[in-house]
N, C-alpha and C. Protein backbone atom coordinates (compact mmCIF):
# COMPACT_ATOMS: atom_id res chain seq x y z
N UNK A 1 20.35 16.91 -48.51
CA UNK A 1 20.51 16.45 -47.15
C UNK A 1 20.20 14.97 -47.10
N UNK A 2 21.20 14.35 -46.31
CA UNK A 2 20.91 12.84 -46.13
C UNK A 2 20.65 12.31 -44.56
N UNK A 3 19.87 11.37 -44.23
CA UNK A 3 19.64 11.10 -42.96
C UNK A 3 20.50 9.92 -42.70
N UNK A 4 21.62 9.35 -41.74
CA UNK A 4 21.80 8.00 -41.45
C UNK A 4 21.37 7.50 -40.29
N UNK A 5 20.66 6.72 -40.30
CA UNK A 5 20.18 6.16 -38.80
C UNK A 5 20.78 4.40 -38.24
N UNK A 6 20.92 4.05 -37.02
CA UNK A 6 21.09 3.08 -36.96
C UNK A 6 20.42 2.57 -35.51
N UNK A 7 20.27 1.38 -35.35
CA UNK A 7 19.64 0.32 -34.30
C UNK A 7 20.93 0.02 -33.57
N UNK A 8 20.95 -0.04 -32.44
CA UNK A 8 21.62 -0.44 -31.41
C UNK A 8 21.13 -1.11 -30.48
N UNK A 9 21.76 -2.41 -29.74
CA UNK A 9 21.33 -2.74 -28.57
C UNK A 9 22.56 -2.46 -27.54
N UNK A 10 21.75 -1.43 -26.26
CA UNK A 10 22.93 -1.12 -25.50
C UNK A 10 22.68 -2.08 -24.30
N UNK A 11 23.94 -2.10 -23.59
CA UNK A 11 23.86 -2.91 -22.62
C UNK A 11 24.64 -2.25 -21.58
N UNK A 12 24.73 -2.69 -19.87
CA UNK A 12 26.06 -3.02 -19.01
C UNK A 12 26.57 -4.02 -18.66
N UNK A 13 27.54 -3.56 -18.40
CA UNK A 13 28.82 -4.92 -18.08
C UNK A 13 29.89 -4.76 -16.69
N UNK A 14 30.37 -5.50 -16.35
CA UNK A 14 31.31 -5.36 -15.12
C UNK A 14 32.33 -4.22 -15.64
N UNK A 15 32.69 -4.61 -16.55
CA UNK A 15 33.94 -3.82 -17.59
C UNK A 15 33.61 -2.57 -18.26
N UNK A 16 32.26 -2.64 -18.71
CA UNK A 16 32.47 -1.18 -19.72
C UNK A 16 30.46 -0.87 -19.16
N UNK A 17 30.34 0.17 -18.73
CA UNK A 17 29.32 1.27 -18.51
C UNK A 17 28.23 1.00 -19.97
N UNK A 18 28.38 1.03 -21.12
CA UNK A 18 28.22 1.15 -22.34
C UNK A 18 28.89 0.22 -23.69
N UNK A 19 27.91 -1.00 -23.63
CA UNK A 19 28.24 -1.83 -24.65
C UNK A 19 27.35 -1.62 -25.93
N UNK A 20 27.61 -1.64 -26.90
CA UNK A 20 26.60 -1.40 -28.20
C UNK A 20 26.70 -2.72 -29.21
N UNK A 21 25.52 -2.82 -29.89
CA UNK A 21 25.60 -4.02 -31.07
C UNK A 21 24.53 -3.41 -31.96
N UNK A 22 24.83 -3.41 -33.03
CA UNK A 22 24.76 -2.59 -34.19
C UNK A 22 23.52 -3.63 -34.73
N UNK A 23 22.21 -3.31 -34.38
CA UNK A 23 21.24 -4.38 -35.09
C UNK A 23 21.38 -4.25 -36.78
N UNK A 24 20.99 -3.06 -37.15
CA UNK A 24 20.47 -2.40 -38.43
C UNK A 24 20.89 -0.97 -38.57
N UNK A 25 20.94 -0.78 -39.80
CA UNK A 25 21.18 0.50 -40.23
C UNK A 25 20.60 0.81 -41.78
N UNK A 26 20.67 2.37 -42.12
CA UNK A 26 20.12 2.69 -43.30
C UNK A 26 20.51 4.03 -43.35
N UNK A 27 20.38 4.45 -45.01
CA UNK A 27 20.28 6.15 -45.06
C UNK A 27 19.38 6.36 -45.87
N UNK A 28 18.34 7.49 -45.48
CA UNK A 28 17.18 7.85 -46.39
C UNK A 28 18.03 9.28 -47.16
N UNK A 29 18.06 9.00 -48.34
CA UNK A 29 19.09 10.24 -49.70
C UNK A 29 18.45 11.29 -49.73
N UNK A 30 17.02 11.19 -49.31
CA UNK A 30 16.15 12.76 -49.50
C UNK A 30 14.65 12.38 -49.32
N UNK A 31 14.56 13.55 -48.70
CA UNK A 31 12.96 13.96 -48.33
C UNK A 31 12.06 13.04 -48.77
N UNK A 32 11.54 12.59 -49.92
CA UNK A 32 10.78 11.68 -50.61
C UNK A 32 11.22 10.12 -50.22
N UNK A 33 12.11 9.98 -49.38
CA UNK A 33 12.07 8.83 -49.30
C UNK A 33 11.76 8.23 -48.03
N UNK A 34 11.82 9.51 -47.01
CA UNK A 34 11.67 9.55 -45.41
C UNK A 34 10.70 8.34 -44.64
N UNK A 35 10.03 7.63 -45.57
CA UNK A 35 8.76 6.88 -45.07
C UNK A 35 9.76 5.20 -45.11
N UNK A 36 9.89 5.11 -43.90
CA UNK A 36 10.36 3.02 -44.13
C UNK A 36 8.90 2.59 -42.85
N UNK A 37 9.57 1.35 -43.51
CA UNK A 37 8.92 0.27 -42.55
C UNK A 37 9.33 0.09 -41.15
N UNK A 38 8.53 0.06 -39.60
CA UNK A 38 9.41 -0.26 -38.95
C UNK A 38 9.52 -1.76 -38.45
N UNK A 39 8.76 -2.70 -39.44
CA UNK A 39 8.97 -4.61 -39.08
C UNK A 39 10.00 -4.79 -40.11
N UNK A 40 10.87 -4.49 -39.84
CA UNK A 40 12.40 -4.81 -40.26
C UNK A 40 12.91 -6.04 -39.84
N UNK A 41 13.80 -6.52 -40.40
CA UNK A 41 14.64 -7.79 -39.73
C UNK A 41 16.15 -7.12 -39.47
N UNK A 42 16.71 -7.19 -38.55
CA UNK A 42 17.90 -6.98 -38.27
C UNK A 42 18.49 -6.88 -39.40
N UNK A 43 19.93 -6.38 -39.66
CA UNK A 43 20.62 -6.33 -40.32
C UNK A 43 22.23 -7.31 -40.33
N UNK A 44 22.24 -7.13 -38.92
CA UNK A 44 23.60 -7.82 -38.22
C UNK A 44 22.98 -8.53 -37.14
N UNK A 45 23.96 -9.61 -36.92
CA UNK A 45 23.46 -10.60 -35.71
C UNK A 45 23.95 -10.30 -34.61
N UNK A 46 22.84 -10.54 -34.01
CA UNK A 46 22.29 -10.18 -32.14
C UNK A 46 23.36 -11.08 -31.58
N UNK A 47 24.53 -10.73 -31.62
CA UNK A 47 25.69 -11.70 -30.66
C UNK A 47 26.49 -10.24 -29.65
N UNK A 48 26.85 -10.87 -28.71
CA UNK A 48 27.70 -10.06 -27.85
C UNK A 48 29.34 -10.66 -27.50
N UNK A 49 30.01 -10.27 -26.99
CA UNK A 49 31.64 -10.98 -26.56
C UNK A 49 31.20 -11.67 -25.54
N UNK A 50 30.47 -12.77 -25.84
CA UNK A 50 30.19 -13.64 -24.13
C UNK A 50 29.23 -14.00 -24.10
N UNK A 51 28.50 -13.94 -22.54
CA UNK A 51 27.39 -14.54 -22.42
C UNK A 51 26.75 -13.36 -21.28
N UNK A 52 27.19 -12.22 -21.58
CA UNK A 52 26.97 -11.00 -21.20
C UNK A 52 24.90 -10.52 -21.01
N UNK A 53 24.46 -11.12 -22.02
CA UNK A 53 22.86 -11.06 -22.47
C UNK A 53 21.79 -11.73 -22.15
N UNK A 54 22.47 -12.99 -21.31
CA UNK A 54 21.41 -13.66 -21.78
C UNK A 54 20.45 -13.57 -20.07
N UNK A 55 19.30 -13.38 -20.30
CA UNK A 55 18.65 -13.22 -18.92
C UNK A 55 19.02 -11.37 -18.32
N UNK A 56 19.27 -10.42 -18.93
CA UNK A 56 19.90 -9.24 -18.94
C UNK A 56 18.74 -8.13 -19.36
N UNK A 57 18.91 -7.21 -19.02
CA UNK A 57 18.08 -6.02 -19.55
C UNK A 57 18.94 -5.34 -20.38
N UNK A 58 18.31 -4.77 -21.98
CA UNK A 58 19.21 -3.87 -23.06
C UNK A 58 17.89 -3.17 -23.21
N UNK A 59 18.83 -1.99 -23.98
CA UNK A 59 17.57 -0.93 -24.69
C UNK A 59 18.44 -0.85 -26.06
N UNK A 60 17.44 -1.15 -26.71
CA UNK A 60 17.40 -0.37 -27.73
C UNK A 60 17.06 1.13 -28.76
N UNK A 61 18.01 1.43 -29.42
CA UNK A 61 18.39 2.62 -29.28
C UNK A 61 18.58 2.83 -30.61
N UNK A 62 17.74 4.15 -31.45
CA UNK A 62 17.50 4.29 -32.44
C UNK A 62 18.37 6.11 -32.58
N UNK A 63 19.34 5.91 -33.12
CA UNK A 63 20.33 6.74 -33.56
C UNK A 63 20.24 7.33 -35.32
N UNK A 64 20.12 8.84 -35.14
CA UNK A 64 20.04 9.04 -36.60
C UNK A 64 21.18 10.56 -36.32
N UNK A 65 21.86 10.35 -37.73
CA UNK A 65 22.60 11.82 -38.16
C UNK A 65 22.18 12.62 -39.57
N UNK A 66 21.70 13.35 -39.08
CA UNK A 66 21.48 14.76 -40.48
C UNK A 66 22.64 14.80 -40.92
N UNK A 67 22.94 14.98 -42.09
CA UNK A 67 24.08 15.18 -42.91
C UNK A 67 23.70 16.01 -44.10
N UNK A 68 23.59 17.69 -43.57
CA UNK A 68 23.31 18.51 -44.63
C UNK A 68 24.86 18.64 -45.78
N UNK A 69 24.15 19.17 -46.93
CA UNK A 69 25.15 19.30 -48.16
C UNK A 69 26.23 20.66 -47.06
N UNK A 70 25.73 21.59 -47.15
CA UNK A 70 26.68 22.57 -45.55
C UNK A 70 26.17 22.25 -44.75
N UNK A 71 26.88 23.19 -44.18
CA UNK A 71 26.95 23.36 -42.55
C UNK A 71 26.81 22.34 -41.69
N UNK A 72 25.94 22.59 -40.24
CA UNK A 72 26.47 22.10 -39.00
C UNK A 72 25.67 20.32 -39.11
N UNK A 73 26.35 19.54 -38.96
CA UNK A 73 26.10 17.91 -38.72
C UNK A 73 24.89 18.25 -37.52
N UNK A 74 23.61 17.38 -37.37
CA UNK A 74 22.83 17.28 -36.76
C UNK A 74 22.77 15.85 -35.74
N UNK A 75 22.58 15.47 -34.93
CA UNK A 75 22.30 13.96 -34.25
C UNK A 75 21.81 13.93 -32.86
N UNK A 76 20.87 13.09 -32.89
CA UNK A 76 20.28 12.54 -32.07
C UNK A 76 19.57 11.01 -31.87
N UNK A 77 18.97 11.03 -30.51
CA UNK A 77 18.51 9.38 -30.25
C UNK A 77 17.24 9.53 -29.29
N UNK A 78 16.86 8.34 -29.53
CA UNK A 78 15.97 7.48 -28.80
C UNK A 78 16.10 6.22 -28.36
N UNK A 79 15.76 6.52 -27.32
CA UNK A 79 16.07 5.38 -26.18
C UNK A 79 14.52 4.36 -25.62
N UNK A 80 14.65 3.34 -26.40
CA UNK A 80 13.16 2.66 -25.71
C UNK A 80 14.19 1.10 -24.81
N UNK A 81 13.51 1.19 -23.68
CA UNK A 81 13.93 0.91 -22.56
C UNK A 81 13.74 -0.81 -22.24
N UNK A 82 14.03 -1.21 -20.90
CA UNK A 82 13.75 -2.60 -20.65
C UNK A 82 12.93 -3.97 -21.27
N UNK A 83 14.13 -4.34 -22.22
CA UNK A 83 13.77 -5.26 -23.13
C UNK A 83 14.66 -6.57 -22.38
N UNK A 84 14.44 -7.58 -22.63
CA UNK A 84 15.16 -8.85 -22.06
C UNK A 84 14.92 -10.26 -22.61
N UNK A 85 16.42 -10.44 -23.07
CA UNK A 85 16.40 -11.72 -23.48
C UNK A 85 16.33 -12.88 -22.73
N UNK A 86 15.58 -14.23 -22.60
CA UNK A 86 15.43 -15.10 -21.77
C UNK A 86 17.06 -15.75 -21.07
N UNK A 87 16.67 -16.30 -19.73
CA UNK A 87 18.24 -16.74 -19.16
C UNK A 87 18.06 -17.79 -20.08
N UNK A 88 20.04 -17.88 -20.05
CA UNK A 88 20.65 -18.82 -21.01
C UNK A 88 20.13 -20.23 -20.67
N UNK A 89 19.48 -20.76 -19.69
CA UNK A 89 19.10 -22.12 -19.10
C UNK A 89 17.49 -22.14 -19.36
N UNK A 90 16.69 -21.18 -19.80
CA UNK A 90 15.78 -21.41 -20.00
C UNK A 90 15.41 -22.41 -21.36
C-alpha cells in the first residue's frame, strides 16, 4: 500500500467557487516510512492567474490517497482555515 498526499492552497474567485495551487506533494511507499517532517519548503511556487491573493483569505488543504495493491482507492482531507497573504500595496 502506498499513500499520496498533497498541499493545496484553495481559494475564491468571481469566476470559479474553487481555485487550487499545488504547494507540495509526496508518496510515503510503505508503513516504515509514514513519519515526515512537517517544516517543509514548498515544492511549487505560491503564484496564482492574477492578482487574485494578495490581501485574500486561502486555506490550506492537506489531501492524501491510499492506494492499496487491491481493492477500493481510499481519500481524504483536511482543511486548516483562514490564512492571508498581505495586500499587494503593503
Amino acid at each position: 500500500m502506498k499513500v499520496f498526499l498533497f498541499v493545496a492552497a484553495e481559494y475564491e474567485t468571481r469566476k470559479n467557487s474553487i481555485n487550487q495551487i499545488s504547494l507540495w506533494d509526496g508518496i510515503i511507499p510503505a508503513k516504515e516510512y509514514a513519519e515526515f517532517s512537517v517544516h517543509i519548503k514548498n515544492k511549487y511556487s505560491f503564484t496564482d492567474q492574477g492578482n487574485n491573493l494578495w490581501g485574500k483569505e486561502f486555506n490550506l488543504t492537506l489531501f492524501w490517497q491510499v492506494l492499496p495493491k487491491t481493492g477500493r482507492l481510499f481519500a481524504d482531507k483536511i482543511v486548516m482555515t483562514r490564512y492571508c497573504l498581505p495586500d499587494k500595496n503593503q
